[in-house]
Protein backbone atom coordinates (compact mmCIF):
# COMPACT_ATOMS: atom_id res chain seq x y z
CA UNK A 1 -216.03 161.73 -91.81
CA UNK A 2 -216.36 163.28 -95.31
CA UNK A 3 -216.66 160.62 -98.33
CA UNK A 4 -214.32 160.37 -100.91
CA UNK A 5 -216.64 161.99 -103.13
CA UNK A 6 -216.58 164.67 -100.82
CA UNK A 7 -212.92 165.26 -100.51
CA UNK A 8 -212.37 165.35 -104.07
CA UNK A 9 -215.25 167.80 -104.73
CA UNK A 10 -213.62 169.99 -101.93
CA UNK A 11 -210.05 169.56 -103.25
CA UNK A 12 -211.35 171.12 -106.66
CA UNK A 13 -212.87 173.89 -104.60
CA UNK A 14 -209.69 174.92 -103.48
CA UNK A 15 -207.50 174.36 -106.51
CA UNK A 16 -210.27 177.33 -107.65
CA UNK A 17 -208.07 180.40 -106.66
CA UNK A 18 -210.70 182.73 -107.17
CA UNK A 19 -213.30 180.69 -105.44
CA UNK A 20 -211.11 179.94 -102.36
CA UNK A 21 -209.22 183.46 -101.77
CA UNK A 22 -213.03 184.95 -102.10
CA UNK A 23 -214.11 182.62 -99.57
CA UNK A 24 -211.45 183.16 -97.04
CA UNK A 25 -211.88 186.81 -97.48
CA UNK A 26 -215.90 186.68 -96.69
CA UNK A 27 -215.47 184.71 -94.09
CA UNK A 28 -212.55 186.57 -92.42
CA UNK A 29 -214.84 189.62 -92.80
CA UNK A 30 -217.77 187.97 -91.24
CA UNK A 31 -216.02 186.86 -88.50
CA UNK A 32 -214.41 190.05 -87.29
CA UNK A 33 -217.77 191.55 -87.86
CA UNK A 34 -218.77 189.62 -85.31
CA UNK A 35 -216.68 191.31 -82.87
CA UNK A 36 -217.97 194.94 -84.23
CA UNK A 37 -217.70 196.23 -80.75
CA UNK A 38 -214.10 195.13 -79.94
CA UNK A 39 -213.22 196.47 -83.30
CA UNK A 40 -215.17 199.86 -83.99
CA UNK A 41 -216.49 201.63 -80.67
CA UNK A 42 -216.64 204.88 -79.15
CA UNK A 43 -216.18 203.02 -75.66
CA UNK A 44 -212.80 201.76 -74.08
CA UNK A 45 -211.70 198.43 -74.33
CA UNK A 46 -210.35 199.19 -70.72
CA UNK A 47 -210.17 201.75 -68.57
CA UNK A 48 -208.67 202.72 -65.81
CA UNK A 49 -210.32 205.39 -62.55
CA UNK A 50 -208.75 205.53 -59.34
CA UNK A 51 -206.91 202.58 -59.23
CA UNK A 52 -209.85 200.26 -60.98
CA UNK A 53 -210.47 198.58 -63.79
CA UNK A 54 -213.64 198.75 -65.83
CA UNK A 55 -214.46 197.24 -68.97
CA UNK A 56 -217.07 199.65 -70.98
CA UNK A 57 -217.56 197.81 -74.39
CA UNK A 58 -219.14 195.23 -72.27
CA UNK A 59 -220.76 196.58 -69.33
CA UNK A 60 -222.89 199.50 -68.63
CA UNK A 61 -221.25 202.15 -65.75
CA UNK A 62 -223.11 205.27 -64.94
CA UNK A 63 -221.46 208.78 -65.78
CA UNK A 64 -220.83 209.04 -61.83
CA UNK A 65 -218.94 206.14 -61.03
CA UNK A 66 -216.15 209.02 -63.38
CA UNK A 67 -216.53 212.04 -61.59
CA UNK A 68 -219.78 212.61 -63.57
CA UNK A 69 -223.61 213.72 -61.89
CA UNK A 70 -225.96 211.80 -63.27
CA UNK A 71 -226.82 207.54 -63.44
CA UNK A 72 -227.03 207.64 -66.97
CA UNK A 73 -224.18 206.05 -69.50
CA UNK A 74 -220.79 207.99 -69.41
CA UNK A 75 -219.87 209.73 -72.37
CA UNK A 76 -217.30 208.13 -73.02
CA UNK A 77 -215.43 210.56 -76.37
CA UNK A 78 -216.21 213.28 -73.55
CA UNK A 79 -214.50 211.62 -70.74
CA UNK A 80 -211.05 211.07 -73.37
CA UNK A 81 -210.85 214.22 -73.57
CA UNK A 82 -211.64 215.57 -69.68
CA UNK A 83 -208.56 217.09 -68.26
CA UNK A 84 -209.61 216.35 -65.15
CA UNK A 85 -210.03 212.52 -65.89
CA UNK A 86 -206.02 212.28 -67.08
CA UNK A 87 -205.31 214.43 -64.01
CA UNK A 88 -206.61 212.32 -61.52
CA UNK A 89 -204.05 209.33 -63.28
CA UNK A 90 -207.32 207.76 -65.73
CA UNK A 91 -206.24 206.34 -68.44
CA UNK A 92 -208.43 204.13 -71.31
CA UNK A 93 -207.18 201.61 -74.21
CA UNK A 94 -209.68 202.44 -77.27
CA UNK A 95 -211.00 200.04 -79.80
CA UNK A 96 -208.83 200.08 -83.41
CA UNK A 97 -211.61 202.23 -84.67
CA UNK A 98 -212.33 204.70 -81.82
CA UNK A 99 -215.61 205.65 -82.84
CA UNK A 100 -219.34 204.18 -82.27
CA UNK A 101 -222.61 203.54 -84.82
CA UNK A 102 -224.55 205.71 -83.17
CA UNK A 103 -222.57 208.59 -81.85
CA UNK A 104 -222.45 211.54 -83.54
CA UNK A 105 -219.90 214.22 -83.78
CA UNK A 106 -221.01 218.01 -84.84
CA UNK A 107 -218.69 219.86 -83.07
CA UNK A 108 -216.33 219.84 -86.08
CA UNK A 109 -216.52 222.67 -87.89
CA UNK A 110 -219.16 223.23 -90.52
CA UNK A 111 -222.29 221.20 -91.18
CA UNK A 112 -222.53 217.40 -91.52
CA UNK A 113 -221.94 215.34 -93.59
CA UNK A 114 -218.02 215.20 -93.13
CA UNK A 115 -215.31 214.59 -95.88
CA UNK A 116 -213.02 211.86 -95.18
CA UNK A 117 -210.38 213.05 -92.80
CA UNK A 118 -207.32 211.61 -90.41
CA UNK A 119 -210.32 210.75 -87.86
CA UNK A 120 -213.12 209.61 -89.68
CA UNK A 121 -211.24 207.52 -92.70
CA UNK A 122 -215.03 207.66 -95.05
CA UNK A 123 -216.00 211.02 -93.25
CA UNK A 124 -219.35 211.20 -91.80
CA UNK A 125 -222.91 210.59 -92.46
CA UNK A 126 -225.77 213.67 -92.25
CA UNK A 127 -226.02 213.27 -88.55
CA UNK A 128 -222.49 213.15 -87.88
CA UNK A 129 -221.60 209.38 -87.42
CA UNK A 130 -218.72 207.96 -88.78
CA UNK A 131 -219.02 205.74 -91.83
CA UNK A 132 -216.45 203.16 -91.58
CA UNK A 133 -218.19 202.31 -88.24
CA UNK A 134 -221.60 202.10 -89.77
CA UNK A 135 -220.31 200.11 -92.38
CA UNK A 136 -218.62 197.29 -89.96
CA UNK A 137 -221.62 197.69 -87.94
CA UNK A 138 -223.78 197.30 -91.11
CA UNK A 139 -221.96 194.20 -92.77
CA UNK A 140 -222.74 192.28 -89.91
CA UNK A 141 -226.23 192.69 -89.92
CA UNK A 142 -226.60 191.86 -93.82
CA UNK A 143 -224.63 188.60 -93.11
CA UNK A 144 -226.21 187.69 -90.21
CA UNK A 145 -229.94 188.71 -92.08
CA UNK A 146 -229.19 187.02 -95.02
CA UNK A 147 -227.15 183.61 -93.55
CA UNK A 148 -230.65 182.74 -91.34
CA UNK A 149 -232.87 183.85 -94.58
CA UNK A 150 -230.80 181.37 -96.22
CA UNK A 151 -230.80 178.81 -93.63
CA UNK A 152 -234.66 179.12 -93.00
CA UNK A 153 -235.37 179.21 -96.95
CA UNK A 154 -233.29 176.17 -97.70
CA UNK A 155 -235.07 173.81 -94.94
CA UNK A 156 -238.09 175.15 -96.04
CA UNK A 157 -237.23 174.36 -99.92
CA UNK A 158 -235.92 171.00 -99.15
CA UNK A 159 -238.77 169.78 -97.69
CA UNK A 160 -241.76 171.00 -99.86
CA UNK A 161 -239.72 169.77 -103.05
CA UNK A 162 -238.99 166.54 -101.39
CA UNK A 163 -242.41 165.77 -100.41
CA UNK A 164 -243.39 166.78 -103.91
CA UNK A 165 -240.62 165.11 -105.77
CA UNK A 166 -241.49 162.10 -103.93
CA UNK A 167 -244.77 161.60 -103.94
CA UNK A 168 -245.90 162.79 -106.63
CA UNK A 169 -249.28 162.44 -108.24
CA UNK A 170 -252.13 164.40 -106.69
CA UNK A 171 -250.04 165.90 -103.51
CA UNK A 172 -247.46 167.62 -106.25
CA UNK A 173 -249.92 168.80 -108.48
CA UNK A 174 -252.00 170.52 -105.72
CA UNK A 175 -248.64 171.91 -103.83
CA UNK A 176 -247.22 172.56 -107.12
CA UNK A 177 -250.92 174.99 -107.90
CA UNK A 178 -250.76 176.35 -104.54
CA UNK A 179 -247.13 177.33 -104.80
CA UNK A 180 -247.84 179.44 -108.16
CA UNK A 181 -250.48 181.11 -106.62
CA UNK A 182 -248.38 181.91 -103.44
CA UNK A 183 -245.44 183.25 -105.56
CA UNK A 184 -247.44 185.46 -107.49
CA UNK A 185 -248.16 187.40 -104.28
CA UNK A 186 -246.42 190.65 -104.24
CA UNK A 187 -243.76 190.67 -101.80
CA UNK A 188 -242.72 193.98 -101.34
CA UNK A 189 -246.87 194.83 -100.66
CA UNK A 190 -246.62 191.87 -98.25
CA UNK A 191 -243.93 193.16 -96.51
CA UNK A 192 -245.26 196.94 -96.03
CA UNK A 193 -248.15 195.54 -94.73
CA UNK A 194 -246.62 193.62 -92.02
CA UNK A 195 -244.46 196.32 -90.99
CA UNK A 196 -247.26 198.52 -91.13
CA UNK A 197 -249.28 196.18 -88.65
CA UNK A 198 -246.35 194.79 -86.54
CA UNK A 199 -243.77 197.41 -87.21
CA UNK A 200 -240.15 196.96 -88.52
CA UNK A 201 -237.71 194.87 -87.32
CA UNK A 202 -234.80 192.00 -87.97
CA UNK A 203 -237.89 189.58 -86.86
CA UNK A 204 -240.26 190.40 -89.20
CA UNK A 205 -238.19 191.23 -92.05
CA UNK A 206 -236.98 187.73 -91.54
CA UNK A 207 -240.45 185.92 -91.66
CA UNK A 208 -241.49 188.02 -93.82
CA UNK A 209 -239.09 187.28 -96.65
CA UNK A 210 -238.61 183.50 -95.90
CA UNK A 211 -242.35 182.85 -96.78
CA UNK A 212 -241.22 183.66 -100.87
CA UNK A 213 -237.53 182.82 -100.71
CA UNK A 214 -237.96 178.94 -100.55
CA UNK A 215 -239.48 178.83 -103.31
CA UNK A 216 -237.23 178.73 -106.05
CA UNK A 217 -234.98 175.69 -104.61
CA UNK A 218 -238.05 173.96 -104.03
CA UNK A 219 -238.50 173.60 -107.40
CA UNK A 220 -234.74 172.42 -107.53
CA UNK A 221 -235.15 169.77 -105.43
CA UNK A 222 -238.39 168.66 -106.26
CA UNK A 223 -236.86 167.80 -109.93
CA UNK A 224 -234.12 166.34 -108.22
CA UNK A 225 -236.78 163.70 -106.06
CA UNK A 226 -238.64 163.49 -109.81
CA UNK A 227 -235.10 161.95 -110.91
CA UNK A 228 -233.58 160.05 -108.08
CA UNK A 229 -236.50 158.11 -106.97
CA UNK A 230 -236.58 155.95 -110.09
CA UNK A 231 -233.10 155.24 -109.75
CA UNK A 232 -232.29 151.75 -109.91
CA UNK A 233 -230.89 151.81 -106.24
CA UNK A 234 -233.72 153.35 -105.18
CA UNK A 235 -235.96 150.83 -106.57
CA UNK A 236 -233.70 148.15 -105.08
CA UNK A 237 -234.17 149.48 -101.79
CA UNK A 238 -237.91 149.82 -101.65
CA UNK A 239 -237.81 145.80 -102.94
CA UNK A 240 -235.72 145.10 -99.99
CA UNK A 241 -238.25 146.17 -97.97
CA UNK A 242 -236.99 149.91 -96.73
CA UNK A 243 -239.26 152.44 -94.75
CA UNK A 244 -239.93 155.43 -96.97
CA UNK A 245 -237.99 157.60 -94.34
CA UNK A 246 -235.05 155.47 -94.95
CA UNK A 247 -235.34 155.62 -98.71
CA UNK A 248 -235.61 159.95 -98.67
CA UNK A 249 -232.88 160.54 -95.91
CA UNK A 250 -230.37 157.68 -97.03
CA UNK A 251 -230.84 157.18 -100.30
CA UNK A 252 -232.19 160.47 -102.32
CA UNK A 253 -231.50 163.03 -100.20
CA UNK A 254 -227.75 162.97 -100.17
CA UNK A 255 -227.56 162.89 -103.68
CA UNK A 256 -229.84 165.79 -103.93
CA UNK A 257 -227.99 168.50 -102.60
CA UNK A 258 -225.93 169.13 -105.06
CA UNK A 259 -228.36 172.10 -106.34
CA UNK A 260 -228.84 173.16 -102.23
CA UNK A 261 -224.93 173.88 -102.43
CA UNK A 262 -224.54 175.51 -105.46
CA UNK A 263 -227.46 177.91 -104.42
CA UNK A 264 -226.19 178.68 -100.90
CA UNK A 265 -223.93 181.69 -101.65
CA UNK A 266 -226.19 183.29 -104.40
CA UNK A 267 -228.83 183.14 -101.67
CA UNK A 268 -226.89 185.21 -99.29
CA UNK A 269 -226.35 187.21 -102.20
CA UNK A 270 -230.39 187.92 -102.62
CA UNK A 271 -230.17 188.04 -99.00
CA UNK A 272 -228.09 191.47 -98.72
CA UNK A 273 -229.38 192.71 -101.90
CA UNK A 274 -233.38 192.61 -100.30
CA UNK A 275 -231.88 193.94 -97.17
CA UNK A 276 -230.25 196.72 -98.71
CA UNK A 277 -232.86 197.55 -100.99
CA UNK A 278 -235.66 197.37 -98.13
CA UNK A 279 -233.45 199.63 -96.32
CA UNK A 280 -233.04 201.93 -99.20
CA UNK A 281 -236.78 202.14 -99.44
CA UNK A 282 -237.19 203.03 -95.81
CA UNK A 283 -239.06 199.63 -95.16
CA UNK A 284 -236.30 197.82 -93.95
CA UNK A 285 -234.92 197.83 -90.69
CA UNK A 286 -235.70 200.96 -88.35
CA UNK A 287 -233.23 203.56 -87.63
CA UNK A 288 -231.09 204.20 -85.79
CA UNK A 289 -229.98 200.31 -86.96
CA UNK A 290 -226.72 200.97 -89.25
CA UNK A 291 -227.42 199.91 -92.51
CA UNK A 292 -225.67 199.97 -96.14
CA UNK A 293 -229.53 200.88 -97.75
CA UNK A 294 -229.41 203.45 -95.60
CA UNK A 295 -226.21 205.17 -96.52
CA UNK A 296 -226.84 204.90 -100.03
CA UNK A 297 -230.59 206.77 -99.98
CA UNK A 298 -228.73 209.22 -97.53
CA UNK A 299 -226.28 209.42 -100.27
CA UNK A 300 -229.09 210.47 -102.94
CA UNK A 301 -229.73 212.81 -100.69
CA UNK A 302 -226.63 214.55 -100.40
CA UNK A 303 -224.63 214.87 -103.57
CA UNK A 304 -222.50 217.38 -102.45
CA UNK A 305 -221.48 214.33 -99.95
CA UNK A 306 -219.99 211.44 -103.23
CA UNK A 307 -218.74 209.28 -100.03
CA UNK A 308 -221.78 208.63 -98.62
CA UNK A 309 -223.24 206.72 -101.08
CA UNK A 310 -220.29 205.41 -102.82
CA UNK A 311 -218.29 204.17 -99.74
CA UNK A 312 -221.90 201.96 -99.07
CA UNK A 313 -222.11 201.14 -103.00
CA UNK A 314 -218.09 199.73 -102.95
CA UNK A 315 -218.96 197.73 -99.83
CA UNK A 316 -222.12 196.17 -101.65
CA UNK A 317 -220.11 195.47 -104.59
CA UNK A 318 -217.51 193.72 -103.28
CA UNK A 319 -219.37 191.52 -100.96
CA UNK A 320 -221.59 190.56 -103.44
CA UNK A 321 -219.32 189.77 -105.91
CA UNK A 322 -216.84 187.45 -103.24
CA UNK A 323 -220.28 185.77 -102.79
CA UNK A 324 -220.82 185.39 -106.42
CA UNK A 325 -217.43 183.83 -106.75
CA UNK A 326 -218.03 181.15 -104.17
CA UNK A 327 -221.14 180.03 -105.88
CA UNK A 328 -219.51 180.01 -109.09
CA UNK A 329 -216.56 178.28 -107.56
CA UNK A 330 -219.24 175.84 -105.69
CA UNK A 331 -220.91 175.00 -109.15
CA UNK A 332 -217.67 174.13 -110.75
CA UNK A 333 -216.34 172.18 -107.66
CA UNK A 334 -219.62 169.96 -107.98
CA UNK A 335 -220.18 169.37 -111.87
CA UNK A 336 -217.47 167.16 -112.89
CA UNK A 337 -218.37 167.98 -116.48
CA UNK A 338 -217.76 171.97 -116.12
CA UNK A 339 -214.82 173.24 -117.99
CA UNK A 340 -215.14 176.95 -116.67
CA UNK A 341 -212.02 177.42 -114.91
CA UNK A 342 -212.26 180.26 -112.16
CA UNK A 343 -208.82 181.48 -111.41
């Protein structure tokens, strides 16, 4: 059951237009990214051989079980378009988006990358795969990157400030020294290294940046412990007598996450942007993953080819700025005092 505190602060989230039509939006998105493969694939939702059923997009059948030779995957755009597979009565239901990340068409005429066309809505990319896919494909992996960066960081930040804000004394001061030196670390170096050592992946990019990203709303929250824990209440409560434990997680701790909430959605929002930009450096995630950083170096490198980079540079932009909206929207929603209207 939400408090009436709560509700209220949730009411004047949604009387935020802005704020609420950008959330709705980002989270539609996100959640029909999750079904990528229902939605954008080069394999059949179903399909029909010789009186069965088979279900590609989520189970493997071998080229033979068509009328193919070999135990390999069927080629699927191939099969579409066998004669003899509509001959002998096969017929297939395709995803809205008929095409998959990683299959690439060059036998269109010319060279790759493709302009936009009736087929391919954002043309193609330098090896022939269809943008619009890569960019479903793509926005899931930011969001899903950047959501557990931001769930991982925010533990992390709530407990280190915590056990600072609360007890003080020696324990912050040395956390509080060790912290500056840790955040002085270069990052980037850090995370070259790594991938160097352990090569790239979703893992490792994941540790890798969750070691720095805490940081910040650790100091958030242990200014917030600084505050709270000499509140009156509080006081009362450790007079009557109440465990430590009970004092943090019932007393402090709710009030404290005011700053956690307001910092959620720009933390996705350094979530996608380090993604993208590790990506656009080429020490992101390896290829063939799809990935907005990516299209946007492969962009640089073809000029000729404007939809490249700017279909992944629109998709960037808006995301991050339906994020931004949120937080802003967040921020306004839980300081009573703001006047900023976003509409």
């Amino acid at each position: 059951m939400l408090s009436d505190i709560s509700r209220e602060r949730f009411r004047r989230f949604r009387a935020l237009k802005g704020a609420w039509c950008a959330f709705l939006i980002l989270t539609l998105a996100f959640v029909i990214s999750l079904f990528s493969e229902e939605v954008a694939n080069d394999h059949p939702l179903l399909l029909s051989y010789h009186g069965h059923y088979y279900f590609p997009t989520f189970k493997f059948y071998p080229a033979d079980a068509f009328g193919g030779r070999y135990k390999t995957e069927a080629d699927y755009v191939a099969l579409r378009n066998d004669p003899a597979f509509h001959a002998s009565g096969g017929w297939m239901i395709l995803p809205l988006i008929p095409d998959g990340p990683q299959h690439s068409y060059l036998d269109l005429s010319g060279d790759p990358p493709y302009p936009p066309s009736r087929d391919h809505w954002l043309g193609t990319d330098g090896s022939g795969r269809d943008i619009l896919t890569r960019l479903i494909y793509g926005f899931r992996i930011c969001m899903l990157f950047s959501l557990a960066l931001t769930g991982i960081s925010t533990v992390a930040g709530i407990v280190i400030g915590a056990v600072q804000g609360y007890a003080g004394g020696k324990v912050d001061l040395t956390a509080q020294r060790v912290i500056e030196i840790w955040s002085a670390l270069p990052g980037l170096y850090v995370v070259i290294l790594l991938g160097a050592i352990y090569g790239q992946g979703f893992g490792m990019l994941l540790i890798v940046l969750s070691l720095f990203q805490w940081i910040g709303l650790s100091y958030y929250m242990r200014g917030e412990f600084y505050k709270l824990r000499e509140q009156p209440y509080v006081l009362a409560s450790r007079a009557l007598g109440a465990s430590h434990r009970r004092v943090i997680f019932r007393q402090i701790l709710p009030n404290a996450m005011t700053p956690v909430i307001t910092l959620l959605p720009f933390g996705i929002v350094a979530g996608i942007s380090s993604l993208t930009a590790l990506d656009f450096l080429g020490f992101g995630l390896p290829p063939p993953t799809p990935s907005w950083g990516e299209l946007i170096d492969e962009g640089l490198q073809n000029l000729q080819a404007p939809w490249l980079a700017g279909s992944a540079v629109a998709a960037l932009f808006i995301t991050l700025m339906l994020a931004t909206m949120i937080g802003e929207g967040f921020r306004d929603a839980l300081d009573p005092k703001s006047l900023t209207k976003l509409r």
